[in-house]
C-alpha atoms as a PDB file:
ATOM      1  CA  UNK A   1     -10.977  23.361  19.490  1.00  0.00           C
ATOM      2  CA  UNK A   2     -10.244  20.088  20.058  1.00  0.00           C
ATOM      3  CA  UNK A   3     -12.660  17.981  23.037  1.00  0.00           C
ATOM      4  CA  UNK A   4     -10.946  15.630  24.990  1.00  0.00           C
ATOM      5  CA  UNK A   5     -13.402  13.012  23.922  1.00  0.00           C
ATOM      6  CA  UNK A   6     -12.106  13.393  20.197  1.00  0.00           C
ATOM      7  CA  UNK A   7      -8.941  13.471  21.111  1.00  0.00           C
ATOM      8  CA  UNK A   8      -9.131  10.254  22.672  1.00  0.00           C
ATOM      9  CA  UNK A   9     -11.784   8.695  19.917  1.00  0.00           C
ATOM     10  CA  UNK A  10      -9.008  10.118  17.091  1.00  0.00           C
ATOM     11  CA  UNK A  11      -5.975   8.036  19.244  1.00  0.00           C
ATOM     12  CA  UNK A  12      -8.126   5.042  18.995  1.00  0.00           C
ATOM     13  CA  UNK A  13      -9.076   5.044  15.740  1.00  0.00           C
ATOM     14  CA  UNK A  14      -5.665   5.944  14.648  1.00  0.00           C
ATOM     15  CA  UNK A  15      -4.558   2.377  16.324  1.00  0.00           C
ATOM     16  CA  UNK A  16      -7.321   0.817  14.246  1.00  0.00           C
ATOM     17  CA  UNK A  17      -5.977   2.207  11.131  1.00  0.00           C
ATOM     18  CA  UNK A  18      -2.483   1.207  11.785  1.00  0.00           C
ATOM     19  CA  UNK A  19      -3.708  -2.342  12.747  1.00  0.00           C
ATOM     20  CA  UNK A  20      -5.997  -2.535   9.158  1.00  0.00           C
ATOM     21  CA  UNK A  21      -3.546  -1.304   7.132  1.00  0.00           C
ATOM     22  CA  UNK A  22      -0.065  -2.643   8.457  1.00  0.00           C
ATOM     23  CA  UNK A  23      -1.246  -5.872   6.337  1.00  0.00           C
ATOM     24  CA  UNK A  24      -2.528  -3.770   3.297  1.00  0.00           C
ATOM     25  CA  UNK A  25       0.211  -5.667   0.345  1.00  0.00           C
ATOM     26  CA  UNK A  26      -0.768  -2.445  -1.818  1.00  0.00           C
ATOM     27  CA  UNK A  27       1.218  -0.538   0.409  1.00  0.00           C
ATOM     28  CA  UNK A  28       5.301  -0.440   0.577  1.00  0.00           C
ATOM     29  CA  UNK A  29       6.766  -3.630   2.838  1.00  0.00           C
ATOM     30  CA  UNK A  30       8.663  -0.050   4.524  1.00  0.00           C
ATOM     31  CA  UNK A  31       5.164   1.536   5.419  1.00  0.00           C
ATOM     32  CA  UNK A  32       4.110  -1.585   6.710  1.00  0.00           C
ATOM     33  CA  UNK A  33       7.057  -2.139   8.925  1.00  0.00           C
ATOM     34  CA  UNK A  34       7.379   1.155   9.638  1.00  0.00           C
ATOM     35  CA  UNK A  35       3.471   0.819  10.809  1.00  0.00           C
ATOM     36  CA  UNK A  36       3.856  -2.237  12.716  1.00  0.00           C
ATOM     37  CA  UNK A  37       7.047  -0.665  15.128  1.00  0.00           C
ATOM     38  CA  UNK A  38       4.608   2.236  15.909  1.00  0.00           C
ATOM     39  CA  UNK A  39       1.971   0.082  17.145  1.00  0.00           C
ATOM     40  CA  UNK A  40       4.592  -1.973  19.263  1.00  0.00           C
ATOM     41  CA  UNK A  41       4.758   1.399  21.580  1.00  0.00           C
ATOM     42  CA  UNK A  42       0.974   2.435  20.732  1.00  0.00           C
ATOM     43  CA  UNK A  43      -1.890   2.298  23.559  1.00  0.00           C
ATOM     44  CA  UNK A  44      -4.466  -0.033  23.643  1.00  0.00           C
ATOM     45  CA  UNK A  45      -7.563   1.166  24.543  1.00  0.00           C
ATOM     46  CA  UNK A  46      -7.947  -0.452  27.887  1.00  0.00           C
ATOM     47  CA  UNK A  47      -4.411   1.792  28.189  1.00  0.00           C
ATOM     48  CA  UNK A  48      -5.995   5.296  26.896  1.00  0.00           C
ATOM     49  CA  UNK A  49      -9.310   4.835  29.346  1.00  0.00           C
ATOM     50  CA  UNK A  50      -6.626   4.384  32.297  1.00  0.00           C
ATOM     51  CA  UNK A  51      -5.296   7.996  31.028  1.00  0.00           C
ATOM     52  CA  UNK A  52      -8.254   9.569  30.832  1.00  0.00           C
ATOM     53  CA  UNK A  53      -9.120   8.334  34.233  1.00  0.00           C
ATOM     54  CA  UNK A  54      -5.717  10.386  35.893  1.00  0.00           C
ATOM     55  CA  UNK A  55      -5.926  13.428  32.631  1.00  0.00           C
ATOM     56  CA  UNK A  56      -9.597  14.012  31.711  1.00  0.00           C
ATOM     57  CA  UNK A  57      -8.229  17.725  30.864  1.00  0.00           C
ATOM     58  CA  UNK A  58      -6.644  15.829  27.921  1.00  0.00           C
ATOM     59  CA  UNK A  59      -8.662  12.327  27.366  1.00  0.00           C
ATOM     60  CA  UNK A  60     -12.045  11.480  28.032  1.00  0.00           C
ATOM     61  CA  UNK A  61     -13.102   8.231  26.891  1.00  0.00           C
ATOM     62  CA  UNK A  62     -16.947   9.478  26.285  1.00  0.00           C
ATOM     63  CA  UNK A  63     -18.147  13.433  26.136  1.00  0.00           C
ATOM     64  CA  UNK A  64     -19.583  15.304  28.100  1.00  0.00           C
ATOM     65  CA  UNK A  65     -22.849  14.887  29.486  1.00  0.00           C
ATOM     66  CA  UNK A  66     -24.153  18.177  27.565  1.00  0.00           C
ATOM     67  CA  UNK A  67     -21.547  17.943  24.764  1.00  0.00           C
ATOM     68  CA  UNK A  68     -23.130  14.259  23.978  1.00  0.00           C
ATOM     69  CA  UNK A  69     -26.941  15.757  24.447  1.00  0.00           C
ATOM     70  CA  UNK A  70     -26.238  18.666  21.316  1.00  0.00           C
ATOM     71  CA  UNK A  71     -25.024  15.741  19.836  1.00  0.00           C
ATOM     72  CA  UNK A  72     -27.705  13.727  19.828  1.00  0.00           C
ATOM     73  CA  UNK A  73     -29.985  16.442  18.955  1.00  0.00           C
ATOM     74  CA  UNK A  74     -27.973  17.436  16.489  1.00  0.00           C
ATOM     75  CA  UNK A  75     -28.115  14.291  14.664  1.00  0.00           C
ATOM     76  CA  UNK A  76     -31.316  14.185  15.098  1.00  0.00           C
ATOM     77  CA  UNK A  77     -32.052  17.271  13.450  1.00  0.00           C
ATOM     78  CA  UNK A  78     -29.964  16.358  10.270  1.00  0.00           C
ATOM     79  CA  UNK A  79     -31.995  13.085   9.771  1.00  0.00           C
ATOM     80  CA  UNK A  80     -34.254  14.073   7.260  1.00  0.00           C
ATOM     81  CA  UNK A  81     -38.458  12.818   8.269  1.00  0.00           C
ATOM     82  CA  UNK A  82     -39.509   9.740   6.175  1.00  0.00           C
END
């Protein structure tokens, strides 16, 4: 299942990819174009935190309270002691 949070964090990084890579020369001029007219229509981020504002059933631009907590722990828990 998919958390808003990741959903929005996975639409933002996606725009970061396309921006990296639409001036990659080991890629095809046609990927690169075709890269460059997506991000034309593609939202910013100060865009996506506006939706999640009005949609947080579908974008949140930080998790939940709780969700971020296991998180945390979690990592914390997978560090291995020094």
């Amino acid at each position: 299942m998919t958390l808003p949070y990741e959903r929005f964090q996975a639409v933002d990084r996606t725009r970061e990819w396309l921006l990296v890579n639409c001036d990659n020369h080991k890629l095809p001029a046609y990927i690169r174009e075709e890269m460059r007219s997506l991000l034309r229509h593609y939202p910013v981020r100060s865009e996506l935190e506006a939706m999640a504002e009005e949609i947080p059933r579908y974008l949140e631009a930080v998790p939940d309270p709780l969700v971020q907590y296991v998180n945390e722990y979690q990592d914390g828990v997978d560090k291995d002691p020094e």
